[in-house]
N, C-alpha and C. Protein backbone atom coordinates (compact mmCIF):
# COMPACT_ATOMS: atom_id res chain seq x y z
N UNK A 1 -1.54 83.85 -181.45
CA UNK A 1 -0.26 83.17 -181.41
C UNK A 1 0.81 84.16 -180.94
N UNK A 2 1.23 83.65 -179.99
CA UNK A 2 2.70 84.70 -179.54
C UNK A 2 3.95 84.57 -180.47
N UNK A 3 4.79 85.50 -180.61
CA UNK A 3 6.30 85.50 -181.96
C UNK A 3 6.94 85.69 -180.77
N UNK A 4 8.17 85.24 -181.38
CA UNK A 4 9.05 85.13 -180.88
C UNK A 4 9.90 86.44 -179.81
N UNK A 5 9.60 87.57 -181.03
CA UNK A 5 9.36 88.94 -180.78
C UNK A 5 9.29 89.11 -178.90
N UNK A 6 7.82 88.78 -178.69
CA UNK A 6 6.72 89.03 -177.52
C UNK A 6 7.56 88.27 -176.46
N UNK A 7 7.48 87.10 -176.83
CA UNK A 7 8.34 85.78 -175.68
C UNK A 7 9.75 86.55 -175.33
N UNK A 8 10.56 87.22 -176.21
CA UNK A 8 11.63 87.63 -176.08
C UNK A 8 11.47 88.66 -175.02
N UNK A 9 11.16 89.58 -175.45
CA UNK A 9 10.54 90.91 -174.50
C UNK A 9 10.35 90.35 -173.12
N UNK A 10 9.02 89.45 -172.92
CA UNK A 10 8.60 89.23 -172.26
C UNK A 10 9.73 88.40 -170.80
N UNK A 11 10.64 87.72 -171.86
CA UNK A 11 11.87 87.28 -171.10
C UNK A 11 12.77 88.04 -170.11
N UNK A 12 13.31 88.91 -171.52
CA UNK A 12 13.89 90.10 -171.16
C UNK A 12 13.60 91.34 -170.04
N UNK A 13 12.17 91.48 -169.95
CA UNK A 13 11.53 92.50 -168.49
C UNK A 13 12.09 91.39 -167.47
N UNK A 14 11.85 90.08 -167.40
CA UNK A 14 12.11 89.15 -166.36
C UNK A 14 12.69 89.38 -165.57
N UNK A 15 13.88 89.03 -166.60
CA UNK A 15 15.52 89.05 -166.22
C UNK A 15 15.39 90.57 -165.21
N UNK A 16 15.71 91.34 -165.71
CA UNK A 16 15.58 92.45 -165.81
C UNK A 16 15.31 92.99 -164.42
N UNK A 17 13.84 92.38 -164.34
CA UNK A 17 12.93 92.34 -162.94
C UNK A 17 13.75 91.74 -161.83
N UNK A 18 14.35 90.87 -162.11
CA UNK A 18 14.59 89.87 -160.56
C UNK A 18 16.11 89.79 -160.76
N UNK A 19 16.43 90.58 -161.35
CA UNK A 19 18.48 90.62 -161.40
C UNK A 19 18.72 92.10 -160.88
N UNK A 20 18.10 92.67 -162.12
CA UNK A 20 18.17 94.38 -161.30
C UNK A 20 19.42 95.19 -162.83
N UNK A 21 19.37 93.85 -163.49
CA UNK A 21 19.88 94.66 -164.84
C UNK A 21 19.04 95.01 -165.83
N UNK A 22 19.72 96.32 -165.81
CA UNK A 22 18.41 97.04 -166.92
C UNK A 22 18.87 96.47 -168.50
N UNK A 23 17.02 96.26 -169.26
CA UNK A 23 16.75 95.58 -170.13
C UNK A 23 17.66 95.65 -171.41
N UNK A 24 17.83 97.13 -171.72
CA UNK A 24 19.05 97.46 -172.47
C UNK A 24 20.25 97.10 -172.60
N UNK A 25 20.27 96.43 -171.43
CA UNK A 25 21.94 95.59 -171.10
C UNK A 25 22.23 94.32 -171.28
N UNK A 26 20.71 93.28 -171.00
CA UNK A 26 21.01 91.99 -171.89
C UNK A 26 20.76 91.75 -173.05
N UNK A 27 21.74 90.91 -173.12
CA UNK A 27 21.76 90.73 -175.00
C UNK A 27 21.20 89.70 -175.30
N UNK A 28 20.37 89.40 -176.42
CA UNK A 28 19.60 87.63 -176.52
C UNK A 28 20.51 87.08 -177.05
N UNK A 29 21.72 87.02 -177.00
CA UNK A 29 22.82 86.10 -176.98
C UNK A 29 23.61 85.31 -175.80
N UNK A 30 23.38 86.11 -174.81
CA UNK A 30 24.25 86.01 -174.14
C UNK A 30 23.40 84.95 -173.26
N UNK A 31 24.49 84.02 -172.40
CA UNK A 31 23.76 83.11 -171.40
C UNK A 31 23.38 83.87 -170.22
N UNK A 32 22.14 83.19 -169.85
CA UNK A 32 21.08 83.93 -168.88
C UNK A 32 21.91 83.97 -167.56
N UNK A 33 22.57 82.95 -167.34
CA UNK A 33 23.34 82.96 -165.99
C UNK A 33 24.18 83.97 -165.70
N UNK A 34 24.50 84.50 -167.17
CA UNK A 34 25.76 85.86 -167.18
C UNK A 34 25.23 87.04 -166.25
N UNK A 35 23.97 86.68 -165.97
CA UNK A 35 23.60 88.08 -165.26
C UNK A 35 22.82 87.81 -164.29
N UNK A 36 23.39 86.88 -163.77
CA UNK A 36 22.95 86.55 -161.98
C UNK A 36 21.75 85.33 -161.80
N UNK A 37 21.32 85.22 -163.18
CA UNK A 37 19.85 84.48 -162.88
C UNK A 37 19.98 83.39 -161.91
N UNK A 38 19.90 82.73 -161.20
CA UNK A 38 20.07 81.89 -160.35
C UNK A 38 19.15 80.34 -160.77
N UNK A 39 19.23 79.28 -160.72
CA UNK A 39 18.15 78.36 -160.74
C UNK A 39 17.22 78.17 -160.17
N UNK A 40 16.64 78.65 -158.99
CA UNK A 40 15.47 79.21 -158.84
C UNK A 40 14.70 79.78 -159.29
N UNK A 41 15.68 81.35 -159.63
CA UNK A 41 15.00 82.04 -160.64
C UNK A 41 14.54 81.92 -162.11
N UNK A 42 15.44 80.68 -162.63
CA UNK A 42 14.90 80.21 -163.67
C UNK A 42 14.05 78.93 -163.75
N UNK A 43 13.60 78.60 -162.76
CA UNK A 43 12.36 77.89 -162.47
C UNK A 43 11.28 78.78 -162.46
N UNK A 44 11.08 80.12 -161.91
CA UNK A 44 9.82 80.70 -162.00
C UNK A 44 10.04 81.52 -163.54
N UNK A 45 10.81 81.72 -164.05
CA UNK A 45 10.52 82.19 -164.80
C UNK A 45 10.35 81.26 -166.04
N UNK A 46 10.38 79.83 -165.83
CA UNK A 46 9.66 79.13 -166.28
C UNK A 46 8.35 78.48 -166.37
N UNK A 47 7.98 78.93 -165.15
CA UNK A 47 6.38 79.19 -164.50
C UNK A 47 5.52 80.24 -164.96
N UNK A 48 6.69 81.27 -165.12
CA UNK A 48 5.49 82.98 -165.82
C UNK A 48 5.81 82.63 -167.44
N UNK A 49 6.44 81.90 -167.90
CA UNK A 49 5.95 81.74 -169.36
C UNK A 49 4.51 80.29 -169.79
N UNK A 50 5.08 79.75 -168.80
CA UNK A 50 3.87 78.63 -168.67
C UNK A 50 2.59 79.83 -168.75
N UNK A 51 2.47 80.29 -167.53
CA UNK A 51 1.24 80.90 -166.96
C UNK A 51 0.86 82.01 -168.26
N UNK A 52 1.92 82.63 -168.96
CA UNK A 52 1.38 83.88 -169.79
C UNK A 52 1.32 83.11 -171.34
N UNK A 53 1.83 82.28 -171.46
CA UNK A 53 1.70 81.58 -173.13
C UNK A 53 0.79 80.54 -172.65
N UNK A 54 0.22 79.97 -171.66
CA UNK A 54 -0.59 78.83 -171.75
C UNK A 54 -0.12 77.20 -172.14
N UNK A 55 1.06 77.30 -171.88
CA UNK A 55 2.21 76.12 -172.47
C UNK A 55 2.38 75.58 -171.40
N UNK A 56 2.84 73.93 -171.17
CA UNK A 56 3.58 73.39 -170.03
C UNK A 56 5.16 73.06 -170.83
N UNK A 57 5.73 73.59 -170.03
CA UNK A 57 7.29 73.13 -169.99
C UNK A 57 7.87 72.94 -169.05
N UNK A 58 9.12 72.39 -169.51
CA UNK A 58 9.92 70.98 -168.51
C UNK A 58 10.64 72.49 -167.85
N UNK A 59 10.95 72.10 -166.48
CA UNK A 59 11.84 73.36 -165.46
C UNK A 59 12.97 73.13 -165.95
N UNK A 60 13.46 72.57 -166.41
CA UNK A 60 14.91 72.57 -166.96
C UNK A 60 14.92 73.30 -168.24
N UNK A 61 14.03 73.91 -169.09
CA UNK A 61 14.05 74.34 -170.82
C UNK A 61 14.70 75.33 -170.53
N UNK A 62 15.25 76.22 -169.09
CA UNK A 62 15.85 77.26 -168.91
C UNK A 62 17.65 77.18 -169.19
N UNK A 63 18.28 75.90 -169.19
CA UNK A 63 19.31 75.37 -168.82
C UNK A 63 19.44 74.76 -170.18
N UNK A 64 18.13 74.47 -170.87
CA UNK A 64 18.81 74.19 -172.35
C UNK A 64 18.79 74.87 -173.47
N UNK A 65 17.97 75.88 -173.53
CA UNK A 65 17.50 77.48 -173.82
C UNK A 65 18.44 78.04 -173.24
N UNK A 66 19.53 78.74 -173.00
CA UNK A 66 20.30 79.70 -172.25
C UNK A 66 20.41 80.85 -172.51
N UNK A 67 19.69 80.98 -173.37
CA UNK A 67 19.68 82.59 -174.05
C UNK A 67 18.32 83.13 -174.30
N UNK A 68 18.19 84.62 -174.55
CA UNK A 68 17.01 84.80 -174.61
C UNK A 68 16.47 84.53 -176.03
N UNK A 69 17.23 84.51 -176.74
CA UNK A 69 16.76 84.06 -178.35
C UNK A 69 16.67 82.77 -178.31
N UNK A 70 17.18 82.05 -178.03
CA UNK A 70 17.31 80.42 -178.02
C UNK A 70 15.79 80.16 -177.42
N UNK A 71 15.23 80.69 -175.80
CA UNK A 71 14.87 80.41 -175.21
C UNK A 71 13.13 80.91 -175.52
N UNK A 72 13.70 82.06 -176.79
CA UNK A 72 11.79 82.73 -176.83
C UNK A 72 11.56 81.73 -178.04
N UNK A 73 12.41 81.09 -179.18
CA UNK A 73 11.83 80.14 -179.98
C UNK A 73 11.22 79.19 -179.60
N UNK A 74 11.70 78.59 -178.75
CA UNK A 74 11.68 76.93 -178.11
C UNK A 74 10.21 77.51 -177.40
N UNK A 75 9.99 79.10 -176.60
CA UNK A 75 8.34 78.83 -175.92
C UNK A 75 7.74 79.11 -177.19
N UNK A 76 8.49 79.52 -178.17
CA UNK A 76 7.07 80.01 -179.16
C UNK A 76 6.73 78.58 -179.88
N UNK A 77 7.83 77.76 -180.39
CA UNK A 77 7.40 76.59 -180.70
C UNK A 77 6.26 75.70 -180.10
N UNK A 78 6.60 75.48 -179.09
CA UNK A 78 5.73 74.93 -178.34
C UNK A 78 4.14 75.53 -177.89
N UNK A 79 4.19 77.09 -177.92
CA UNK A 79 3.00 77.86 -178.07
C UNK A 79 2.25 77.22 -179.34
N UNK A 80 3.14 77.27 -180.75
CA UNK A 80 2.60 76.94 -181.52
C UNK A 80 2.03 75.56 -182.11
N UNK A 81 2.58 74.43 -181.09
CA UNK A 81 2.00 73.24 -181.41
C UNK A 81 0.80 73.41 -180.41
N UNK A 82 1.12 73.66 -179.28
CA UNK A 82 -0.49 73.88 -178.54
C UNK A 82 -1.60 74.78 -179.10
N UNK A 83 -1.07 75.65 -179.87
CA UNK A 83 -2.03 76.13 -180.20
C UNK A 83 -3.03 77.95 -180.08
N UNK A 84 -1.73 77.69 -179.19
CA UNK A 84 -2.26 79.36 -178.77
C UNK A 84 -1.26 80.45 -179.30
């Protein structure tokens, strides 16, 4: 089972990866858009949590999730009704 912990992290390199702000600098408070994410980009990075938790989610959970705390519960939830 993935925590919330892991999903967070795992968010956080994301961002990180495809903005070019280093990890230390976003806060899991803050809205994801604050730091360039684009809606594209939060379509795939709704794709690499699909692909690494084994979950299907809606392309929009990025837009209702806006944060990285908001956003690692809601995949871990759903990790955890599926099962993995």
């Amino acid at each position: 089972m993935s925590t919330e912990h892991d999903i967070a992290d795992f968010i956080t390199a994301f961002i990180a990866d495809r903005t070019g702000v280093a990890a230390n600098e976003i806060e899991p408070d803050e809205n994801l858009g604050s730091y360039g994410l684009g809606s594209m980009q939060a379509v795939d990075l709704v794709g690499s949590l699909e692909d690494r938790y084994g979950v299907t989610l809606p392309p929009a959970l990025v837009f209702q999730y806006p944060t990285v705390n908001e956003l690692s519960v809601a995949v871990a939830q759903r990790a955890a009704t599926a099962g993995v």
